[in-house]
Protein backbone atom coordinates (compact mmCIF):
# COMPACT_ATOMS: atom_id res chain seq x y z
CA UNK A 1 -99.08 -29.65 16.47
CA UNK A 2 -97.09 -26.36 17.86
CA UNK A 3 -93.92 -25.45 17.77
CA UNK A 4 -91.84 -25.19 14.40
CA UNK A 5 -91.14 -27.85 12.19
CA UNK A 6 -87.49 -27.20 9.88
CA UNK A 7 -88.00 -29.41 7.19
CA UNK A 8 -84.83 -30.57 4.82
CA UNK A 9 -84.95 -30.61 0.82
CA UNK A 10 -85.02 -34.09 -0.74
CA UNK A 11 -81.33 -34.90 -1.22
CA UNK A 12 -79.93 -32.00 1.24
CA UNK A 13 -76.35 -32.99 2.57
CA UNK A 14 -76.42 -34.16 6.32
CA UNK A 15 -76.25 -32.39 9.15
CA UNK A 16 -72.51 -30.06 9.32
CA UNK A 17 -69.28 -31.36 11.23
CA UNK A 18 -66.96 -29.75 12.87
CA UNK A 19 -64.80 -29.33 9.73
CA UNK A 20 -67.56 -28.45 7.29
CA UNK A 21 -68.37 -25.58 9.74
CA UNK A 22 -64.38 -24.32 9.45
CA UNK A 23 -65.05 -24.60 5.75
CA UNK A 24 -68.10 -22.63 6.12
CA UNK A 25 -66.49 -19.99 8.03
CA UNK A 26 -66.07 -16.60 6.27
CA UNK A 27 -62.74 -16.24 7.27
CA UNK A 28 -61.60 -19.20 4.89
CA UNK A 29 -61.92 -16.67 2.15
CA UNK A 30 -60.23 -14.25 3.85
CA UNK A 31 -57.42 -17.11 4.55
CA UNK A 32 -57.07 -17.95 0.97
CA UNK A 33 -56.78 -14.75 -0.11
CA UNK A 34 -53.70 -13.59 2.26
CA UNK A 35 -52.08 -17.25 0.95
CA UNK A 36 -52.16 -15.14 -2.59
CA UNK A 37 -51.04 -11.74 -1.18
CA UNK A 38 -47.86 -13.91 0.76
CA UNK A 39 -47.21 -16.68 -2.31
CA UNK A 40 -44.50 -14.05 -3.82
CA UNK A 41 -42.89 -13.89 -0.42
CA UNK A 42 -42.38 -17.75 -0.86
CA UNK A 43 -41.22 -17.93 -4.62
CA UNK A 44 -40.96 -14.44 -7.01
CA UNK A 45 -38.82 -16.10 -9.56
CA UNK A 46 -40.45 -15.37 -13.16
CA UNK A 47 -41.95 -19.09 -13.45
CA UNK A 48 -43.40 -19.44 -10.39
CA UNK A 49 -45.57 -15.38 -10.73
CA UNK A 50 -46.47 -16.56 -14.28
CA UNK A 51 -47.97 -19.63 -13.20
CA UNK A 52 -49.53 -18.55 -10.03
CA UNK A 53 -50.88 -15.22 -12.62
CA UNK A 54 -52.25 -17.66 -14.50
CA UNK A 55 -54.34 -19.86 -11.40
CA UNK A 56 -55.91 -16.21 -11.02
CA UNK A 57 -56.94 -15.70 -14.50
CA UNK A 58 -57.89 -19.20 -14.12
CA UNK A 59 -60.32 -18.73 -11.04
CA UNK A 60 -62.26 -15.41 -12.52
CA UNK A 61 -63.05 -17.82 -15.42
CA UNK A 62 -64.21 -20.57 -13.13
CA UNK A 63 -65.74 -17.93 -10.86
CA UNK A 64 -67.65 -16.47 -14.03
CA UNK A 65 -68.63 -19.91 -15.30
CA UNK A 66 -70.24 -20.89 -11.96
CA UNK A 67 -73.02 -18.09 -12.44
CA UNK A 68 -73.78 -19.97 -15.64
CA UNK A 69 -73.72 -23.92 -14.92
CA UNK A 70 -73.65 -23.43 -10.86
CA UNK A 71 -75.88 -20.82 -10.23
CA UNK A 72 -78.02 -21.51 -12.99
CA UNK A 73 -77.89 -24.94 -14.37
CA UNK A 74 -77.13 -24.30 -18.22
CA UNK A 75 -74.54 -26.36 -19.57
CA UNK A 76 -72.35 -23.96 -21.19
CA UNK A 77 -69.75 -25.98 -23.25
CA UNK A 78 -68.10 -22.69 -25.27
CA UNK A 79 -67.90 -20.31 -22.39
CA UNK A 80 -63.75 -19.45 -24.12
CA UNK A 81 -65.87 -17.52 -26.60
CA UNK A 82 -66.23 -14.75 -23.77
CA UNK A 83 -62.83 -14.88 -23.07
CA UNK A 84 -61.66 -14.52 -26.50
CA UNK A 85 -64.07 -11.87 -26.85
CA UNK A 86 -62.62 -9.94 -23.89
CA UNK A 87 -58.61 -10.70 -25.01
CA UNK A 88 -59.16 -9.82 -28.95
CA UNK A 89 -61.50 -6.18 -28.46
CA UNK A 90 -58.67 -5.42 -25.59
CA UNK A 91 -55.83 -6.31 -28.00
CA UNK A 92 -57.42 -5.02 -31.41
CA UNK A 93 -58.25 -1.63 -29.28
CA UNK A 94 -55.06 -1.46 -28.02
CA UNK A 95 -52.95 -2.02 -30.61
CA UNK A 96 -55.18 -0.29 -33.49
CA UNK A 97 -55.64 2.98 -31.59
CA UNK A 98 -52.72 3.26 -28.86
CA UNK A 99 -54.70 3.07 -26.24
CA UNK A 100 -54.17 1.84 -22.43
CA UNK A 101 -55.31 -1.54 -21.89
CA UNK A 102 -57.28 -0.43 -18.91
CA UNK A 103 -58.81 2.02 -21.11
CA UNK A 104 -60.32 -0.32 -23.19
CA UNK A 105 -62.07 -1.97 -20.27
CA UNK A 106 -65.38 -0.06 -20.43
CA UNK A 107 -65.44 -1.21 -24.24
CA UNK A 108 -64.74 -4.94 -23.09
CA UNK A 109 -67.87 -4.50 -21.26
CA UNK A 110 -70.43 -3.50 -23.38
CA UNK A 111 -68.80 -5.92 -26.41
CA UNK A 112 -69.22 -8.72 -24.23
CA UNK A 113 -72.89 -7.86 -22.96
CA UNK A 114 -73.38 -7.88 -26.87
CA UNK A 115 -71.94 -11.06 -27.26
CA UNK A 116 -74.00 -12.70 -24.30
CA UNK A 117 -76.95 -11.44 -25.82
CA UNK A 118 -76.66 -12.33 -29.31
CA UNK A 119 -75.41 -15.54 -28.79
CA UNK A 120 -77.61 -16.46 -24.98
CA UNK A 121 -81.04 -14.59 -27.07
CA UNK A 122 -81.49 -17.53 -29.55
CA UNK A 123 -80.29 -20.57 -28.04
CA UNK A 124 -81.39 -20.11 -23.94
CA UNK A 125 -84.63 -21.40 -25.10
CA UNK A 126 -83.00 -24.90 -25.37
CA UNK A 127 -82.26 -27.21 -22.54
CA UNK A 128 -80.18 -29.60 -21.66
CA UNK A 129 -77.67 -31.45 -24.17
CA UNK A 130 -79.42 -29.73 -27.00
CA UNK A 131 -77.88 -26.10 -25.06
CA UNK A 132 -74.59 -27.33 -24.22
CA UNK A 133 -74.38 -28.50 -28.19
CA UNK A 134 -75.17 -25.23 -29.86
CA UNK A 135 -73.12 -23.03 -26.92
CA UNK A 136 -69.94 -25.63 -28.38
CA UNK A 137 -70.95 -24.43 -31.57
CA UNK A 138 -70.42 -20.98 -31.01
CA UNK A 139 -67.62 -21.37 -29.37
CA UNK A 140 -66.10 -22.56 -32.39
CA UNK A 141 -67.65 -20.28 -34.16
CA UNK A 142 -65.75 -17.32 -32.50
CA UNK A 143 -62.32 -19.06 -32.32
CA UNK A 144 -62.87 -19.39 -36.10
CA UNK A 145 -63.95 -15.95 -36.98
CA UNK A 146 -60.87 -14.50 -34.97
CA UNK A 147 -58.69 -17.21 -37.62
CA UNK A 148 -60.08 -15.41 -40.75
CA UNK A 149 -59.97 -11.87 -40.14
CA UNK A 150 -57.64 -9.35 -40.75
CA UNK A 151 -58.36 -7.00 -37.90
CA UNK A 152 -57.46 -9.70 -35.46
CA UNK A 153 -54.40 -10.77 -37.18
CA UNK A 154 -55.81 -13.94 -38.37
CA UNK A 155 -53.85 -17.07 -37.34
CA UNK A 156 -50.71 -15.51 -36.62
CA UNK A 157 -53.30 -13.05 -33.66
CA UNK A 158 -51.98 -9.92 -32.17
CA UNK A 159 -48.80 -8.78 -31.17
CA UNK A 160 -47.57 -5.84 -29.09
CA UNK A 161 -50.69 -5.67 -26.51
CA UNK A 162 -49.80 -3.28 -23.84
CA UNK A 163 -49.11 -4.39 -19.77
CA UNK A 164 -50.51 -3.16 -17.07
CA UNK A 165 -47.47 -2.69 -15.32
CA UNK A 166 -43.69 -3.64 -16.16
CA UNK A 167 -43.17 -5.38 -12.68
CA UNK A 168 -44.59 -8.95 -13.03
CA UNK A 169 -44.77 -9.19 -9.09
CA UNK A 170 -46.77 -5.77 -9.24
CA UNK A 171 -49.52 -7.54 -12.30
CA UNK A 172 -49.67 -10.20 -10.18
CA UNK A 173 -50.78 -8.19 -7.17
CA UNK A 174 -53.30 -5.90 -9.54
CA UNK A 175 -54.53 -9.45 -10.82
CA UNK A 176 -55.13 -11.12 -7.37
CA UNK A 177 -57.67 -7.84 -6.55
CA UNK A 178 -58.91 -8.17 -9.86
CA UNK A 179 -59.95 -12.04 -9.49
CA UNK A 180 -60.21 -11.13 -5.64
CA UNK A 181 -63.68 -8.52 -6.46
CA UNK A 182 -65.10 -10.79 -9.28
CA UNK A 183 -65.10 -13.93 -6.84
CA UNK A 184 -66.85 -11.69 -4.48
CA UNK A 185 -69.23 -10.10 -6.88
CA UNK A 186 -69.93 -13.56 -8.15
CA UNK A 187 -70.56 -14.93 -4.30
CA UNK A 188 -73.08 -11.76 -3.66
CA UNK A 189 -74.83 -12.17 -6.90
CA UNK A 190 -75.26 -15.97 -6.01
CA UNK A 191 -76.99 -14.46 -2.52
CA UNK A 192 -78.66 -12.25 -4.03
CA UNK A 193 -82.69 -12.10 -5.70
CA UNK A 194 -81.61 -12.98 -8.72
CA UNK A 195 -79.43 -15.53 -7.59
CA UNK A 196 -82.35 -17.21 -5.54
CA UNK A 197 -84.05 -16.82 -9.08
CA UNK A 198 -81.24 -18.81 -10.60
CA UNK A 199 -81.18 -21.77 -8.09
CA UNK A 200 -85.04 -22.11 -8.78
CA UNK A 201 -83.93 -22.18 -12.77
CA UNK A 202 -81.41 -24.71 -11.85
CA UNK A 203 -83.79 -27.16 -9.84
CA UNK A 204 -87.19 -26.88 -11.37
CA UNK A 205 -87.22 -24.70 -14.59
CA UNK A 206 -91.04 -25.84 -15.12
CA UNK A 207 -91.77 -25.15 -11.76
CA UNK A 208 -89.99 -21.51 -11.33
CA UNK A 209 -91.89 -20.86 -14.32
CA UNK A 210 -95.28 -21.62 -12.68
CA UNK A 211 -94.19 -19.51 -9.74
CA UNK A 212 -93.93 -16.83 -11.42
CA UNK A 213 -90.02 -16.39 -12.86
CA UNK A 214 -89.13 -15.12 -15.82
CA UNK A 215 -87.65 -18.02 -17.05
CA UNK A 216 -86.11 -17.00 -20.15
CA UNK A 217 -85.04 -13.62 -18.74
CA UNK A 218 -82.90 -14.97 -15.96
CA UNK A 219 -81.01 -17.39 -17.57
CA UNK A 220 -80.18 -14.61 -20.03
CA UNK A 221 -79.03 -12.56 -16.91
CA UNK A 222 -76.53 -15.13 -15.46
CA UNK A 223 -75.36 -15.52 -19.32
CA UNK A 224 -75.06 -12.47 -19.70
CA UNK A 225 -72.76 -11.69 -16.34
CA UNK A 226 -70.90 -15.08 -17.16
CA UNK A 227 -69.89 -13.44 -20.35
CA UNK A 228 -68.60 -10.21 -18.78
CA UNK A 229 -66.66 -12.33 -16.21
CA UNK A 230 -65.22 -14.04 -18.97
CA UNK A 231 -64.69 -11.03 -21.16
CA UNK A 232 -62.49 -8.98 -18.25
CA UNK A 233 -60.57 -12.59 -17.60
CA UNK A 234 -59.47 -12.28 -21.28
CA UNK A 235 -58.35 -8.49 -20.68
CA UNK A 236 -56.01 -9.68 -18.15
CA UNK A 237 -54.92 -12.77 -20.05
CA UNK A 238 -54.09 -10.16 -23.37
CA UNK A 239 -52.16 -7.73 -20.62
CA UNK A 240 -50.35 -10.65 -18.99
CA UNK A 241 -48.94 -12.52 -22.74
CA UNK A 242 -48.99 -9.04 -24.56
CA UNK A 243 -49.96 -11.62 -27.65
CA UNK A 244 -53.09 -13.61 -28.21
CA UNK A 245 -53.74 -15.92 -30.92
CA UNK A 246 -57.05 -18.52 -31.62
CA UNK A 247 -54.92 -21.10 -30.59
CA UNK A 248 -55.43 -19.70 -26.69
CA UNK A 249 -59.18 -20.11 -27.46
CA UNK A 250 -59.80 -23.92 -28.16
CA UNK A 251 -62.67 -26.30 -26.58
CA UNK A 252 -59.90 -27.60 -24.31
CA UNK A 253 -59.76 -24.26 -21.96
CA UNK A 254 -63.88 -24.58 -22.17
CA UNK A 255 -63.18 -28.27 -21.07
CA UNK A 256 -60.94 -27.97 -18.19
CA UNK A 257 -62.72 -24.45 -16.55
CA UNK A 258 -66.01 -26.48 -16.85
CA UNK A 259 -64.04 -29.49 -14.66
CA UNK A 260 -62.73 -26.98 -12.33
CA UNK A 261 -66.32 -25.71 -11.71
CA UNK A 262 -67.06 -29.47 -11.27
CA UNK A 263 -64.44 -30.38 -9.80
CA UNK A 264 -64.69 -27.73 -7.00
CA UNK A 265 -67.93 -28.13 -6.17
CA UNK A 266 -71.16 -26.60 -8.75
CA UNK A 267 -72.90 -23.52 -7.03
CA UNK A 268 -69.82 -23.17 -4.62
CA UNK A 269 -67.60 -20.23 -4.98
CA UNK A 270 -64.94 -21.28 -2.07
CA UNK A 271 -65.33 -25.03 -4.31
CA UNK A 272 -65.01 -23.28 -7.58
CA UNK A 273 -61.69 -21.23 -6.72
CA UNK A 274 -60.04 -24.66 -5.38
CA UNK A 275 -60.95 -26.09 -7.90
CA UNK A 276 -59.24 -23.58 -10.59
CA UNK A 277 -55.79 -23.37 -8.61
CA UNK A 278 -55.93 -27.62 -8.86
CA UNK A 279 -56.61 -27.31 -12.26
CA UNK A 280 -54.14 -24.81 -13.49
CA UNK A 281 -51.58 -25.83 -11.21
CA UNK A 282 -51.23 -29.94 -10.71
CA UNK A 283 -49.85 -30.08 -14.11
CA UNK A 284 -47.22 -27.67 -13.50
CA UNK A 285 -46.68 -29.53 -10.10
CA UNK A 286 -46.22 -32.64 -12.35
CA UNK A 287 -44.33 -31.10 -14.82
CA UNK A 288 -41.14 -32.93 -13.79
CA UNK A 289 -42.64 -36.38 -14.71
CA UNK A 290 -42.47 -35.28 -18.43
CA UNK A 291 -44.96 -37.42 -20.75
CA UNK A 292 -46.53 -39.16 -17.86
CA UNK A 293 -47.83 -35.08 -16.63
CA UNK A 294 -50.78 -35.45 -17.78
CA UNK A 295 -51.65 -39.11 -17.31
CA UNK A 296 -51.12 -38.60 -13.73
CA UNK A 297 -53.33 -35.73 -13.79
CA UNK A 298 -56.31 -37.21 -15.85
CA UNK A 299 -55.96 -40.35 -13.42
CA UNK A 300 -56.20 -37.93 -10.12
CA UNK A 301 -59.09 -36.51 -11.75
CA UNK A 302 -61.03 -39.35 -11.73
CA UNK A 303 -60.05 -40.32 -8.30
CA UNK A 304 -61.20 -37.38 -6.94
CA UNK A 305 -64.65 -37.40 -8.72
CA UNK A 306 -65.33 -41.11 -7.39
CA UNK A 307 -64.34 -40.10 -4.21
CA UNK A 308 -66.17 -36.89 -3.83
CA UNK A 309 -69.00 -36.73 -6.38
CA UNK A 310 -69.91 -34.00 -5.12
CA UNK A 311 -66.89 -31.99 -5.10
CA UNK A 312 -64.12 -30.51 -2.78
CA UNK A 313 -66.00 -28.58 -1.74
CA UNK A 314 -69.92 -28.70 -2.17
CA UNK A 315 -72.47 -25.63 -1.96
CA UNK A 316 -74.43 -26.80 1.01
CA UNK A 317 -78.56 -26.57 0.48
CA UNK A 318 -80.12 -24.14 4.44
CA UNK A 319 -82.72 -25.68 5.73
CA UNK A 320 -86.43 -23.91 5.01
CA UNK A 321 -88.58 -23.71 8.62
């Protein structure tokens, strides 16, 4: 038999429309982010730039989530840890020493890296609910810590944290480019070898294993780069508030970034950054209906998951000659 055969993977999505195609299209991120650079054009009142400051911090968690249950496939059910992480060493730094916030960056880094790998090193060797269990654990491990110590102000937090910048349009702006490099950094490392690595993880750990991956190594990587995504979200979340508290740091923000990755689409960074703005802003959308908010929201929710399963926008599987 000549010729070449292109053979599809067992549960691949059919073949693209016309509008998947648009989706597809590179200039759709290019589109989404211009709507950001333009939304202050539309409404700069001091709401509307904390709430759409917010959606950003909002995506770069979502963003740095997907490496971890997207990419990867580990169900990561404390990811706020890495935020809290990132917000408390900014503000303790800070506010303890006098120091600009965006000199503490460099410091966020490596205490977050620290973080991945103390608390990724002893429990990536699980799978499945048994993973997402303990990573809940530490999650409320961290929010609890950060309740009983001094140095973080116990559960009254810290106070006094530094901006950026005294212009909330201009913090806006510096977040957008913030959130606007992490999504990309997150979509190259998803390209990349060691995000090929991770989708083999994610399918067939057994099988990646027997070809030769590194297993345990790589799912400590994309923990590892989850947490730092996580850790600079919670510098910009300390620089946008200027206080933190554990109270910012519950399951609940674990719970609804892990529906906006789900919600968007798993593996799918256009997906995942729809899915955060929906997320973070449909309740403020519903705000007006008072009590009912968040009824409304739960119940659109769930109409959108039995409609598309797969989300708003699903990573789409190439076809292998």
């Amino acid at each position: 038999m000549t010729g070449t055969t292109k053979v599809r993977r067992v549960g691949a999505a059919k073949p693209p429309t016309r509008a998947s195609k648009l989706l597809q299209n590179r200039w759709a991120g290019i589109a989404g982010l211009l709507i950001a650079l333009l939304a202050p054009f539309v409404n700069a009142s001091g709401y509307a730039l904390s709430v759409m400051t917010s959606a950003a911090i909002f995506v770069m968690l979502a963003a740095g989530l997907n490496i971890v249950v997207g990419y990867c496939g580990l169900l990561d059910l404390g990811y706020v840890a890495f935020f809290a992480v990132g917000a408390y060493t900014s503000g303790v730094l800070s506010t303890r020493f006098d120091l600009p916030l965006l000199v503490t960056v460099p410091a966020v880094i490596v205490v977050t890296v620290i973080a991945g790998i103390v608390i990724g090193a002893p429990t990536l060797r699980l799978r499945s609910d048994y993973l997402a269990i303990v990573t809940l654990g530490f999650g409320e491990i961290i929010r609890i810590t950060a309740n009983n110590l001094d140095v973080t102000g116990g559960p009254s937090g810290i106070y006094g944290i530094p901006h950026l910048t005294d212009s909330p349009v201009v913090f806006y702006y510096v977040t957008v480019v913030v959130v606007s490099l992490a999504v990309l950094g997150a979509a190259r490392l998803g390209r990349s070898r060691l995000g090929r690595a991770w989708r083999f993880v994610r399918e067939d750990e057994d099988a990646a294993e027997a070809m030769g991956v590194h297993t345990y190594r790589v799912k400590l990587a994309a923990y590892i780069a989850g947490a730092v995504w996580g850790g600079l979200a919670g510098v910009l979340f300390a620089a946008q508030l200027s206080a933190i508290s554990p109270t910012s740091f519950t399951f609940l923000q674990s719970a609804l970034v892990l529906m906006a990755v789900v919600l968007g689409g798993m593996g799918s960074i256009p997906g995942v950054v729809i899915g955060a703005v929906v997320i973070s802003i449909l309740p403020e959308i519903l705000r007006d209906l008072a009590d009912y908010r968040f009824f409304i929201f739960g119940v659109l929710l769930i109409a959108v998951m039995i409609l598309r399963p797969q989300g708003l926008w699903p990573a789409r599987s190439k076809e292998v000659s």
